[in-house]
Protein backbone atom coordinates (compact mmCIF):
# COMPACT_ATOMS: atom_id res chain seq x y z
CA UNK A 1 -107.39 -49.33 -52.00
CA UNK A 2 -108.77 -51.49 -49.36
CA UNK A 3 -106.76 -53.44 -47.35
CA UNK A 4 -108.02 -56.42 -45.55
CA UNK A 5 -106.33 -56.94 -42.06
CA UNK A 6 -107.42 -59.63 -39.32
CA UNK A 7 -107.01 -59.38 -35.37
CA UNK A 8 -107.36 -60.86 -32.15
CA UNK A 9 -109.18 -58.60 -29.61
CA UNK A 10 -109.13 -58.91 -25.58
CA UNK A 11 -112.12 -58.07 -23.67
CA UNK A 12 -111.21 -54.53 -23.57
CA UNK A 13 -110.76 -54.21 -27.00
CA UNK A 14 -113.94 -55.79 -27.24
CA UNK A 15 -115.30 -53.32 -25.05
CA UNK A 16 -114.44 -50.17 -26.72
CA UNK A 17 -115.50 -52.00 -30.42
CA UNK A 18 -118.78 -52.50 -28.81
CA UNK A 19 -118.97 -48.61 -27.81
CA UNK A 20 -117.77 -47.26 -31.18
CA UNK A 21 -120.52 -49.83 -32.93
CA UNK A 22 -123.47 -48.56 -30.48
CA UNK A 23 -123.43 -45.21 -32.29
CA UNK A 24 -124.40 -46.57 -35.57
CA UNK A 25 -120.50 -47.48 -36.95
CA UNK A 26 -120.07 -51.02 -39.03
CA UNK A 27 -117.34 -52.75 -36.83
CA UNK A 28 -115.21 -51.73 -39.84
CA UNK A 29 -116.03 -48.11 -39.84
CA UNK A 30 -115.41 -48.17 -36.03
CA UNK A 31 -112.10 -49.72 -36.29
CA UNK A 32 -110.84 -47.77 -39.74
CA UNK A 33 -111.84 -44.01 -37.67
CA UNK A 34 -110.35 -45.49 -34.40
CA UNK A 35 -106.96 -46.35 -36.16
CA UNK A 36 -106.51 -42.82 -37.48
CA UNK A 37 -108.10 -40.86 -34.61
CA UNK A 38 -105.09 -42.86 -32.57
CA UNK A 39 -102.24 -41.76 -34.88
CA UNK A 40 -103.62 -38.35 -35.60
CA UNK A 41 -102.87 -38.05 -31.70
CA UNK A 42 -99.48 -40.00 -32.05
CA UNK A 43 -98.34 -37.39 -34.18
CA UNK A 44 -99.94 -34.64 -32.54
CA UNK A 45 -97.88 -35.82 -28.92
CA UNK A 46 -94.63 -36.19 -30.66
CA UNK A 47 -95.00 -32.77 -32.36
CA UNK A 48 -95.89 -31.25 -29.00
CA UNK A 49 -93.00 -32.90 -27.40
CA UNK A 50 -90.56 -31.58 -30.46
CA UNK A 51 -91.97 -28.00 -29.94
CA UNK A 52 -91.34 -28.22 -26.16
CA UNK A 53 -87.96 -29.28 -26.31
CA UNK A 54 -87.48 -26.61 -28.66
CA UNK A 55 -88.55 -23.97 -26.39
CA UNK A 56 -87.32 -25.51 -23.39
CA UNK A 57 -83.99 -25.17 -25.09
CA UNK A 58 -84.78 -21.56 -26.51
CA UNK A 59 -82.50 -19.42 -23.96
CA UNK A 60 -83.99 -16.17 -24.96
CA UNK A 61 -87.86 -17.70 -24.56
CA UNK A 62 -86.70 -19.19 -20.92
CA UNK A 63 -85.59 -15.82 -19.98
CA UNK A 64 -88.56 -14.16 -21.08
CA UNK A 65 -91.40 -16.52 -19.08
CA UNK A 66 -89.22 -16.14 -16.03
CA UNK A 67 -89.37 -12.82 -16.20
CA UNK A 68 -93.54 -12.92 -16.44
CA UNK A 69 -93.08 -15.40 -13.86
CA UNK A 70 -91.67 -12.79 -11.97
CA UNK A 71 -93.65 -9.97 -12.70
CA UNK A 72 -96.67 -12.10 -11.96
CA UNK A 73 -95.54 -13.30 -8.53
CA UNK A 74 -94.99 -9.21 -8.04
CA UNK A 75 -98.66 -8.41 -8.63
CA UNK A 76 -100.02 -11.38 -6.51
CA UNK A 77 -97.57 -10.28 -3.90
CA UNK A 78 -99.25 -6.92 -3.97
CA UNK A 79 -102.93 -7.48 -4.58
């Protein structure tokens, strides 16, 4: 179902509707793939962020890159 929605761009968003339409996208096209491109990345940062605090607190996975920390250092130490 369509949705009708009006804005107010600044110059810069003016700017980067003028890039998007240069490669053959309606202005509505343009705006309706920029909209989800931006929160298919939203949600893709805040699931990264989730899965690092998750192995940031992971005691067992801390120990583990430390030691391959470790072990790497070793072999750079040697070569």
């Amino acid at each position: 179902m369509a949705h009708a929605v009006s804005v107010r761009l600044d110059d810069e968003a003016v700017g980067a509707l003028n890039r998007l339409t240069s490669t053959g996208l309606s202005q509505s096209e343009a705006i309706r793939s920029a909209l989800v491109d931006a929160a298919d990345r939203l949600h893709d940062m805040v699931s990264l962020a989730t899965e690092a605090r998750a192995l940031e607190a992971d005691e067992f996975d801390r120990a583990e890159m430390l030691a391959i920390a470790e072990m790497m250092e070793s072999l750079r130490a040697e070569g």
